[in-house]
C-alpha atoms as a PDB file:
ATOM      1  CA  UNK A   1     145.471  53.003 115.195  1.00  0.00           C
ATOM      2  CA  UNK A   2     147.141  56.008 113.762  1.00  0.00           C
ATOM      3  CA  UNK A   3     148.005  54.363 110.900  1.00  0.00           C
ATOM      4  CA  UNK A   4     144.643  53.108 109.809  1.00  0.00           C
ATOM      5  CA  UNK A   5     142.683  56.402 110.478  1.00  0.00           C
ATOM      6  CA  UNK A   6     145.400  57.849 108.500  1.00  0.00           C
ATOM      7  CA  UNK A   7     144.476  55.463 105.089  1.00  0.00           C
ATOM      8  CA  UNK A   8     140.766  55.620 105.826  1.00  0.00           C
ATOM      9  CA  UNK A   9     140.821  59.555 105.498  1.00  0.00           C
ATOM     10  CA  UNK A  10     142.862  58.551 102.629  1.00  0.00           C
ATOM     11  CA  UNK A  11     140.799  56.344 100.766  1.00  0.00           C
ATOM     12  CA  UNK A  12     138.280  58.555 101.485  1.00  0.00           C
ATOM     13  CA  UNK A  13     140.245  61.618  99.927  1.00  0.00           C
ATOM     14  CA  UNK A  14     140.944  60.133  97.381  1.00  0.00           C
ATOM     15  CA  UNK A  15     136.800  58.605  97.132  1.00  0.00           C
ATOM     16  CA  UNK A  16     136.303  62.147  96.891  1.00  0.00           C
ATOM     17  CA  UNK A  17     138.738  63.104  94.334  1.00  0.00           C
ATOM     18  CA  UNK A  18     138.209  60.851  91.448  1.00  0.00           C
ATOM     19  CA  UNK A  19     134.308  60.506  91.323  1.00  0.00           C
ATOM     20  CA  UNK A  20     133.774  63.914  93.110  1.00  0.00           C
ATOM     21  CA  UNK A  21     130.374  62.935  94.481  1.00  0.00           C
ATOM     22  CA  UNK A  22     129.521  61.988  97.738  1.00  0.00           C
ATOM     23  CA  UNK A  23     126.847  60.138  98.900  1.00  0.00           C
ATOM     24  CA  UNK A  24     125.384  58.975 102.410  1.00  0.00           C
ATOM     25  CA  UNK A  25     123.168  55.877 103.161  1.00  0.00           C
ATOM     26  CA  UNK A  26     123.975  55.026  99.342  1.00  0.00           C
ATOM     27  CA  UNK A  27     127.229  53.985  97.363  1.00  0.00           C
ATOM     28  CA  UNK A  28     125.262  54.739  94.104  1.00  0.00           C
ATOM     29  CA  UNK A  29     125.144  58.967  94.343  1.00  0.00           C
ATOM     30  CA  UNK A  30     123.141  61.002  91.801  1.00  0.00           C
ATOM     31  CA  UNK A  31     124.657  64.239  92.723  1.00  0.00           C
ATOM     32  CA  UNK A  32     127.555  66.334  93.537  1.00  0.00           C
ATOM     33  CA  UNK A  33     125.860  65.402  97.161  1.00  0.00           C
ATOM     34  CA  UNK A  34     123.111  63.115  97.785  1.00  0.00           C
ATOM     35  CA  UNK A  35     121.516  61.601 101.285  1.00  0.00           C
ATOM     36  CA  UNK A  36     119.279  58.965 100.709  1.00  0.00           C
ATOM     37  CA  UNK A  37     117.241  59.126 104.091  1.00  0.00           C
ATOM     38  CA  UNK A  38     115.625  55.630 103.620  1.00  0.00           C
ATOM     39  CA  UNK A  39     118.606  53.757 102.644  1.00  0.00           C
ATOM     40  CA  UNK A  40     116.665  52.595 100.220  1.00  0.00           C
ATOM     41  CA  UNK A  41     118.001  53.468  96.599  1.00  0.00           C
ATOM     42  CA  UNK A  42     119.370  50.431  94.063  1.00  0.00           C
ATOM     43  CA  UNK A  43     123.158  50.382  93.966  1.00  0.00           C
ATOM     44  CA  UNK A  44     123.261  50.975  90.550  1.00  0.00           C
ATOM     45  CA  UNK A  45     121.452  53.346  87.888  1.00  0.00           C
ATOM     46  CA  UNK A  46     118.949  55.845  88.597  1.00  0.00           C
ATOM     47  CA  UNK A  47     116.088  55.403  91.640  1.00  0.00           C
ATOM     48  CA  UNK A  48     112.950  55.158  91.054  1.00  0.00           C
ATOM     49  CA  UNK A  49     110.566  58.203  92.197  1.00  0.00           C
ATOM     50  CA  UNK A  50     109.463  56.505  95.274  1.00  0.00           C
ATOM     51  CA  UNK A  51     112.958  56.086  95.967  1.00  0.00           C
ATOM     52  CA  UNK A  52     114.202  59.436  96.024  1.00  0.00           C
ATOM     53  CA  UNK A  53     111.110  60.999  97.772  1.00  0.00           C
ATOM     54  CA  UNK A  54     113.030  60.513 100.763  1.00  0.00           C
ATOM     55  CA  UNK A  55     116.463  61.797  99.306  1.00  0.00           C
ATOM     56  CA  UNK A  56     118.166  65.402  99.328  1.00  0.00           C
ATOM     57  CA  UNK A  57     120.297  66.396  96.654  1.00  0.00           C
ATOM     58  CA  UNK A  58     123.096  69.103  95.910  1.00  0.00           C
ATOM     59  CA  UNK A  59     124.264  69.435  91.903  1.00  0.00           C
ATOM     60  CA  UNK A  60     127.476  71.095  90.898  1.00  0.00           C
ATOM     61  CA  UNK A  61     125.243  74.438  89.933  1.00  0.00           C
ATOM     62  CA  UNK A  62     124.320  74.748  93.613  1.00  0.00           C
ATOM     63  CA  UNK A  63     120.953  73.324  92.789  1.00  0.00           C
ATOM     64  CA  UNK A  64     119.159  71.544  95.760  1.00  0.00           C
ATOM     65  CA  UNK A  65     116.731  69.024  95.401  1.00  0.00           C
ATOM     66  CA  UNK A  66     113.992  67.637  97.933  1.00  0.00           C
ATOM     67  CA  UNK A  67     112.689  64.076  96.922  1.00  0.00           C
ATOM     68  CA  UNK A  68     113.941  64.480  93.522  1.00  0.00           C
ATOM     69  CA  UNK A  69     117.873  63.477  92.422  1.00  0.00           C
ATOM     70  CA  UNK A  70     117.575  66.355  89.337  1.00  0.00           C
ATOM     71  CA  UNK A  71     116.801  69.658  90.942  1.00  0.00           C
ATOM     72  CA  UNK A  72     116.306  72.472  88.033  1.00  0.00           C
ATOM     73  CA  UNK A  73     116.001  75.038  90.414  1.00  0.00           C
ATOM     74  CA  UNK A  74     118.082  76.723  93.402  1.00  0.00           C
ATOM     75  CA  UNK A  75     115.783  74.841  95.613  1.00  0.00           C
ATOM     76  CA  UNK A  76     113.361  72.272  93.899  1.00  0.00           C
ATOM     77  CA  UNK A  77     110.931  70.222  96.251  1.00  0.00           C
ATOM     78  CA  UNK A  78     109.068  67.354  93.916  1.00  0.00           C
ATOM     79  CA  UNK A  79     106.111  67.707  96.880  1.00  0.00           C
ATOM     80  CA  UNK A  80     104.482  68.688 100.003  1.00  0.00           C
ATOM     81  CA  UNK A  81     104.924  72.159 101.770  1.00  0.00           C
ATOM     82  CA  UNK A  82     107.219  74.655 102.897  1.00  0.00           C
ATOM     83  CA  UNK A  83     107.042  76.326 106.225  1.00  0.00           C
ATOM     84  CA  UNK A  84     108.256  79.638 107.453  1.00  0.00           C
ATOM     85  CA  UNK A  85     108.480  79.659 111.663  1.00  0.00           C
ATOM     86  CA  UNK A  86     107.584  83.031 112.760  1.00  0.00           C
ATOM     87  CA  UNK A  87     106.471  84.331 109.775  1.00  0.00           C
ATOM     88  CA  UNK A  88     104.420  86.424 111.387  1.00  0.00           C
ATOM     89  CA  UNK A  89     107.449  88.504 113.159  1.00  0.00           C
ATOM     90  CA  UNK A  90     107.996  89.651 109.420  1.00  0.00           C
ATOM     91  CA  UNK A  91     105.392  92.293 108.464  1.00  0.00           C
ATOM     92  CA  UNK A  92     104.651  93.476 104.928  1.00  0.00           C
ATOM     93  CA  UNK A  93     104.891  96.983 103.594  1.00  0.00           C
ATOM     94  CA  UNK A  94     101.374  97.644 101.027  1.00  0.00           C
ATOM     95  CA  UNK A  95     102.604  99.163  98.227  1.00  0.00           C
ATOM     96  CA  UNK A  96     105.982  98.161  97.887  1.00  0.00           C
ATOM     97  CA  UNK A  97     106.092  93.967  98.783  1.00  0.00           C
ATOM     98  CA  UNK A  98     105.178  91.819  95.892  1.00  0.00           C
ATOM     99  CA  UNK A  99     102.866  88.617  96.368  1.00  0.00           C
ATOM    100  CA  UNK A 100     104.347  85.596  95.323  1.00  0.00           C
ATOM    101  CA  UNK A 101     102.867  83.261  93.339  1.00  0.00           C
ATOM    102  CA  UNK A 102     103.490  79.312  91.588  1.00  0.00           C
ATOM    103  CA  UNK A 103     103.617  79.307  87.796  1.00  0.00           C
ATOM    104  CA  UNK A 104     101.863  75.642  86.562  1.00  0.00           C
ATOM    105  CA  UNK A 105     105.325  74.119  87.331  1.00  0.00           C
ATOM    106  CA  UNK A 106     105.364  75.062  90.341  1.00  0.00           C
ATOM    107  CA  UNK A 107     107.919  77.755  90.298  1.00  0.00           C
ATOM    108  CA  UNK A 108     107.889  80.921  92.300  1.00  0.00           C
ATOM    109  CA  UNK A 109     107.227  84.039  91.542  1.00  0.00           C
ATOM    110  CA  UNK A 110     106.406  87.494  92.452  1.00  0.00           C
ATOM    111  CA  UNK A 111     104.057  90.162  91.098  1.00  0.00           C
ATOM    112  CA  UNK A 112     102.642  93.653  91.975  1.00  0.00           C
ATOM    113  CA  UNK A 113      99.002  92.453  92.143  1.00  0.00           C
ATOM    114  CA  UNK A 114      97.336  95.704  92.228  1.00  0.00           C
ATOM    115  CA  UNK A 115      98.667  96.596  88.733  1.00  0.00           C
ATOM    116  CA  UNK A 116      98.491  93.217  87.137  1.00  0.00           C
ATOM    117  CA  UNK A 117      94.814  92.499  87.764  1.00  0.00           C
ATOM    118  CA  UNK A 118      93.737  95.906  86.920  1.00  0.00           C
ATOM    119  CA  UNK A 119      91.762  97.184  83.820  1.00  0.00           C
ATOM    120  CA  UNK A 120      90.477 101.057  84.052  1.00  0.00           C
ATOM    121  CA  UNK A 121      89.492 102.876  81.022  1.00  0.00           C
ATOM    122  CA  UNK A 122      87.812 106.468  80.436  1.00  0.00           C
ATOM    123  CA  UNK A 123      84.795 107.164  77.914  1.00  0.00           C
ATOM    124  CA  UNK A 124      87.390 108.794  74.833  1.00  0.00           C
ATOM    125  CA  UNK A 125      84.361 111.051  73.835  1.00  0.00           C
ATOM    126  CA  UNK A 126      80.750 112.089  74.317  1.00  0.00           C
ATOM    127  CA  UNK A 127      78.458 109.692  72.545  1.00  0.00           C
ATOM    128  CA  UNK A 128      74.792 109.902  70.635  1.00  0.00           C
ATOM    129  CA  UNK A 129      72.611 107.790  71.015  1.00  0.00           C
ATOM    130  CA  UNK A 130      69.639 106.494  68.935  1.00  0.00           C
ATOM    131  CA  UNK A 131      66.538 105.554  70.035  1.00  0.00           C
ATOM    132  CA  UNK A 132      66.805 101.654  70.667  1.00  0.00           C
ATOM    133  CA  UNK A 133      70.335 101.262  68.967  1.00  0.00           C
ATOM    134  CA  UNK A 134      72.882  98.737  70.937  1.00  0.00           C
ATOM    135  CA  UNK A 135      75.908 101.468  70.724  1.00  0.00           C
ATOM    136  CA  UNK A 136      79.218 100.070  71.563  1.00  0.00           C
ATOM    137  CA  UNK A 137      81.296 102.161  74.831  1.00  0.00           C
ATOM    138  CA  UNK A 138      84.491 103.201  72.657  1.00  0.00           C
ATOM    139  CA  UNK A 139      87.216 104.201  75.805  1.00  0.00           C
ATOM    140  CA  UNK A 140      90.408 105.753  75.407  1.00  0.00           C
ATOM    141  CA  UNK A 141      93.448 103.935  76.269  1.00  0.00           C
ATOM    142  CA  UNK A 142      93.453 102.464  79.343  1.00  0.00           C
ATOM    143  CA  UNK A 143      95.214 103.970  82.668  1.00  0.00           C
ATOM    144  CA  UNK A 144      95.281 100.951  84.305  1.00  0.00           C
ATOM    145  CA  UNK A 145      95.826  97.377  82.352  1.00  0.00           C
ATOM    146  CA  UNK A 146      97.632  94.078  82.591  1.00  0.00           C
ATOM    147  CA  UNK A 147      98.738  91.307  80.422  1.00  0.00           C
ATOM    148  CA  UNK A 148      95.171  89.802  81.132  1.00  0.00           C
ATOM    149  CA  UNK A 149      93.613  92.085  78.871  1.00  0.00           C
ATOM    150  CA  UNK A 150      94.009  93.688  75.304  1.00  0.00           C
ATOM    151  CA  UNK A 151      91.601  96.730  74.448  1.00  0.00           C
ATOM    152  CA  UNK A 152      91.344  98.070  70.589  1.00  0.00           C
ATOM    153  CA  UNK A 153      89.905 101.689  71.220  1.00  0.00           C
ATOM    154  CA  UNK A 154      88.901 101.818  67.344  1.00  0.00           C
ATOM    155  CA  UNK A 155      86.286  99.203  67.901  1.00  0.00           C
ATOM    156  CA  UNK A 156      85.995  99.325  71.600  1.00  0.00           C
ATOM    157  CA  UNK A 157      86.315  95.593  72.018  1.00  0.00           C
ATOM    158  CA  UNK A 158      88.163  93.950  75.254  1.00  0.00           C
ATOM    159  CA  UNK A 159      90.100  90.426  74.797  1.00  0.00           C
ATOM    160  CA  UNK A 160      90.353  88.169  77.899  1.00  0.00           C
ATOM    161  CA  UNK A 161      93.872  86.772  77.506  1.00  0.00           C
ATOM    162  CA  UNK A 162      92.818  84.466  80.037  1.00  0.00           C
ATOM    163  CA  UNK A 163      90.070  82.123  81.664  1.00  0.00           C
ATOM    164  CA  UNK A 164      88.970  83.036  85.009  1.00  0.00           C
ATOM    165  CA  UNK A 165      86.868  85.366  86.854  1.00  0.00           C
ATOM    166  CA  UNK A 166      86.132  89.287  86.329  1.00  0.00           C
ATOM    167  CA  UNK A 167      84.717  91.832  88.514  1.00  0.00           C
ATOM    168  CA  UNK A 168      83.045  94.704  85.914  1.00  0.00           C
ATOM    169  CA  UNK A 169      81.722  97.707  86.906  1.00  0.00           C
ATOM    170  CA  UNK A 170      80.346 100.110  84.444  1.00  0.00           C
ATOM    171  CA  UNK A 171      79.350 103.717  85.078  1.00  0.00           C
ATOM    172  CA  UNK A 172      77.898 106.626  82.702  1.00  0.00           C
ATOM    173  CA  UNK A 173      76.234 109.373  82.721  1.00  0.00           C
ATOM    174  CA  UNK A 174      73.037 110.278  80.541  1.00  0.00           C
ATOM    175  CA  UNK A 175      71.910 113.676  79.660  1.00  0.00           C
ATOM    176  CA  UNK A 176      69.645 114.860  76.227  1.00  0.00           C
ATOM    177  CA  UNK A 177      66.586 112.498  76.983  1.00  0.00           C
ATOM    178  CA  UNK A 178      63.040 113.031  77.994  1.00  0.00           C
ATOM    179  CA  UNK A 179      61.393 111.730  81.020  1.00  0.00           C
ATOM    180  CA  UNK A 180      60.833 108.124  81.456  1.00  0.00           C
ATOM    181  CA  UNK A 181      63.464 107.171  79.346  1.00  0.00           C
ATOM    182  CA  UNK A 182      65.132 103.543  79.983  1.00  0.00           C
ATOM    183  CA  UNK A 183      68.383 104.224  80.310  1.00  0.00           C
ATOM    184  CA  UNK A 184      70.556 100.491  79.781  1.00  0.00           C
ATOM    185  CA  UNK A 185      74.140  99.370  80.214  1.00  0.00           C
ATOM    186  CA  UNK A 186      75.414  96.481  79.218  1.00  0.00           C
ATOM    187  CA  UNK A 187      78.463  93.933  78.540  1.00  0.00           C
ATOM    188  CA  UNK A 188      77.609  91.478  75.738  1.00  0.00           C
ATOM    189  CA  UNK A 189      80.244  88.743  73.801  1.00  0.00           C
ATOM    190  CA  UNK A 190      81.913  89.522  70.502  1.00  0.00           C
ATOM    191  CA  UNK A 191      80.114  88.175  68.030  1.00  0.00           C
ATOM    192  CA  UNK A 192      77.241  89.577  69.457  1.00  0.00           C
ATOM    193  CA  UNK A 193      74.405  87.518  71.398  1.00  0.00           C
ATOM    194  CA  UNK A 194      73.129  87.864  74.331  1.00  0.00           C
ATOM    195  CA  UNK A 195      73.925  90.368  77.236  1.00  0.00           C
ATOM    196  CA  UNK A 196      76.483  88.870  79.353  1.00  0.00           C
ATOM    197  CA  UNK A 197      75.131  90.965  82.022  1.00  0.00           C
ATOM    198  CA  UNK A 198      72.905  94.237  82.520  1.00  0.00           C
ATOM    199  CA  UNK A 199      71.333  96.762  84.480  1.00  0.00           C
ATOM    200  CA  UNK A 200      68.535  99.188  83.826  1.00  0.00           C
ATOM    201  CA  UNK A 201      67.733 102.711  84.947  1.00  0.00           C
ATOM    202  CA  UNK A 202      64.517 104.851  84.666  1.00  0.00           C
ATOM    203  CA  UNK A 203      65.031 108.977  84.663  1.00  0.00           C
ATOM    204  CA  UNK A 204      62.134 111.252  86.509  1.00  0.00           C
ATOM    205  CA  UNK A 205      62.476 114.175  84.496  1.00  0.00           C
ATOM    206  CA  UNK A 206      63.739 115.397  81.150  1.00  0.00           C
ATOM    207  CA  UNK A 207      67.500 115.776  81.141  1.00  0.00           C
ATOM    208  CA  UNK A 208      70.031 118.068  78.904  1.00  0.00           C
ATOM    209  CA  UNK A 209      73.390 119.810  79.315  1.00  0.00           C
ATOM    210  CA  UNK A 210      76.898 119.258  80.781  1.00  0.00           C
ATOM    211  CA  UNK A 211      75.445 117.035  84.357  1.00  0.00           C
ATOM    212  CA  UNK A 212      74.023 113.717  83.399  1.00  0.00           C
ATOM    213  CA  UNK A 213      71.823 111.427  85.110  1.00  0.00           C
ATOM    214  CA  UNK A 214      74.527 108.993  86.646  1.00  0.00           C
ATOM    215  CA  UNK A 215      73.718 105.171  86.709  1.00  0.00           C
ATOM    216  CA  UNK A 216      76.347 102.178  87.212  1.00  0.00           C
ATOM    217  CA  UNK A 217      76.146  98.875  87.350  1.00  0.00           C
ATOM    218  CA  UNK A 218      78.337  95.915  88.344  1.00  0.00           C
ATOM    219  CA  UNK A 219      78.282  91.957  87.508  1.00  0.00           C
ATOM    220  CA  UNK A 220      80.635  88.835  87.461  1.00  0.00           C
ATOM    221  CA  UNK A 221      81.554  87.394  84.187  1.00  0.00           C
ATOM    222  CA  UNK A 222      83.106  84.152  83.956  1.00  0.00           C
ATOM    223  CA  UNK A 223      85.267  84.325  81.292  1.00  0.00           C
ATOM    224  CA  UNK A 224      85.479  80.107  79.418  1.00  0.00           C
ATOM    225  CA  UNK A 225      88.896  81.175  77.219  1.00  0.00           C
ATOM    226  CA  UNK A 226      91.842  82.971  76.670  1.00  0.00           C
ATOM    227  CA  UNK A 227      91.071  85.133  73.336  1.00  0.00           C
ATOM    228  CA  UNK A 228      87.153  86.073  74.475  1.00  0.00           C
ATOM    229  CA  UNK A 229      85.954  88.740  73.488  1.00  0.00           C
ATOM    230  CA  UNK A 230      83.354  91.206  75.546  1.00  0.00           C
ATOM    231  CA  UNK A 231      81.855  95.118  74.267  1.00  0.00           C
ATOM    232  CA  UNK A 232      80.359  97.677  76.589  1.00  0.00           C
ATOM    233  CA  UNK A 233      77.163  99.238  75.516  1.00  0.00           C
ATOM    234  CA  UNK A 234      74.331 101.337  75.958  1.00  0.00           C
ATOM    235  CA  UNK A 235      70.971 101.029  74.969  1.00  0.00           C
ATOM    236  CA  UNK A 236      68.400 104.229  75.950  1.00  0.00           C
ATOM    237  CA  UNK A 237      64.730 103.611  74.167  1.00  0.00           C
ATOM    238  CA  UNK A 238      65.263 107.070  72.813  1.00  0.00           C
ATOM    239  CA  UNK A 239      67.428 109.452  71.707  1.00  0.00           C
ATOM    240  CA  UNK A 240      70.011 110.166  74.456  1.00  0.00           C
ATOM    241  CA  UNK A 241      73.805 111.000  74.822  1.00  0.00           C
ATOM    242  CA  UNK A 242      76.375 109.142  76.691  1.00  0.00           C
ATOM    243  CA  UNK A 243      78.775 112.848  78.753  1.00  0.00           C
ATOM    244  CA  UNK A 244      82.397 111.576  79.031  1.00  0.00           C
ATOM    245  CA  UNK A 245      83.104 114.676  81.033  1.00  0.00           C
ATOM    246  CA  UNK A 246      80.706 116.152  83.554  1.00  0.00           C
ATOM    247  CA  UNK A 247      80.998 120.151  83.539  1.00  0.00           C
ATOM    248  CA  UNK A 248      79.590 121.658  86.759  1.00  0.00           C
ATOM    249  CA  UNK A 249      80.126 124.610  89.559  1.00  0.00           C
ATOM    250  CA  UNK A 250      82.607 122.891  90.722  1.00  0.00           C
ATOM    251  CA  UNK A 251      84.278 122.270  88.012  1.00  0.00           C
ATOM    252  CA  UNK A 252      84.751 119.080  85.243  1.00  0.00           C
ATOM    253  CA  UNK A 253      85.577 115.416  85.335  1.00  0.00           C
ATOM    254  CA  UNK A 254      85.325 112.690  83.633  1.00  0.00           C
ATOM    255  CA  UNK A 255      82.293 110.454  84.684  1.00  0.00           C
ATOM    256  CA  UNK A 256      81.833 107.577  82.153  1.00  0.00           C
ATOM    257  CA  UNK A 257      83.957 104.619  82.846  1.00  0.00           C
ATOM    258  CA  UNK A 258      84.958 100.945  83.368  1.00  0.00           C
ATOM    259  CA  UNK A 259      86.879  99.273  85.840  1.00  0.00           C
ATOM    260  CA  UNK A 260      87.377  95.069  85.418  1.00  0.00           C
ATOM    261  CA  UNK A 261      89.522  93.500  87.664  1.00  0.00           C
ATOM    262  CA  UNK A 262      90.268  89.640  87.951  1.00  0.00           C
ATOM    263  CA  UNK A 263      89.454  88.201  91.157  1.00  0.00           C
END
């Protein structure tokens, strides 16, 4: 009996040592390790996808594979879900965790959220404004921004670098009109057609000097591309001038400004 466990741990060995691949429920192993759960991979040449969606693989670069026999990453599942018991135990710190997300292959990755969905820019300069002109926004560069967006403050034209959903909200302050006057923001494509979005404002009395009459406004544009291009204006029907900076009391500010923020 001795004798015979002795040359099946042998054969074994020595199974081991020349093809250095090990396989279990199949003599025909893909891998460095492979199970074949099913049992029911061919016994020669590569199985079929059905196949190994019931296998588990291990290369010789440590990479393991759910379902598939070719794992390209540390741990590469061809389908369904992963699941974290007790996740819950585990609590996040704002600020300082990253939220993971899947790239359109599927692999993981992390990102600070807050900072890449982010666009803030401030108005670079006081603006005048003639009566019934469509005058482009121009903002300094931004303090907030992400790889989703591209801003050119010479021409004060935003690029979506991609599709999706974006939260705007626009804010300025008006001073140097009379009474009554419309007062109009606005986001419209480049080239120019139609506002993408707008709101009005009517001011009581005459306005002038360093405090404004403050109006925002906020919309959802559904950007169709990467590459689109949007422009922030305003649009008084008379003469009228756009305050960067707010100088009061209390002291100064800026006050003109846009935030856009992919949701």
């Amino acid at each position: 009996m001795t004798t015979k466990l002795l040359t099946a741990v042998s054969v074994f060995t020595l199974s081991v040592a020349t093809f250095a691949q090990v396989g279990i429920n199949t003599s025909n192993p893909q891998t460095s390790f492979h199970v074949d759960a099913a049992k029911d991979n061919p016994t020669s040449g590569v199985p079929s996808a059905t196949q190994q969606a019931n296998d588990f693989t291990v290369t010789n670069t440590g990479n393991v594979g759910i379902g598939t026999t070719a794992p390209t990453e540390k741990l590469d599942i061809i389908t369904g879900n992963a699941r974290i018991r007790n996740i819950n135990t585990n609590v996040g710190i704002g600020g300082t965790d990253r939220v993971v997300v899947a790239d359109a292959t599927g692999v993981l990755k992390t990102i600070n959220f807050n900072s890449y969905s982010l666009f803030h820019a401030r108005l670079a300069a006081s603006q005048s404004l003639a009566t019934t002109t469509i005058a482009t926004l121009v903002f300094s560069g931004p303090l907030a921004t992400s790889p989703y967006y591209s801003y050119n403050t010479s021409t004060g034209v935003l690029t979506f670098n991609q599709a999706g959903n974006y939260l705007v909200t626009l804010q300025a302050s008006f001073t140097n009109m009379a009474a009554g006057t419309q007062l109009v923001l606005g986001i419209r494509p480049v080239p120019d057609a139609d506002y993408l979005g707008r709101g009005s404002h009517y001011n009581a009395s005459a306005n002038s000097g360093n405090i404004g009459e403050l109006m925002n406004y906020t919309t959802l544009l559904i950007i169709p591309t990467a590459g689109y291009q949007v422009r922030f204006t305003a649009a008084p029907n008379q003469n009228a001038t756009v305050l960067a900076t707010e100088t009061g009391s209390t002291g100064s500010g800026n006050v003109t400004n846009v935030t856009v923020q992919k949701i």
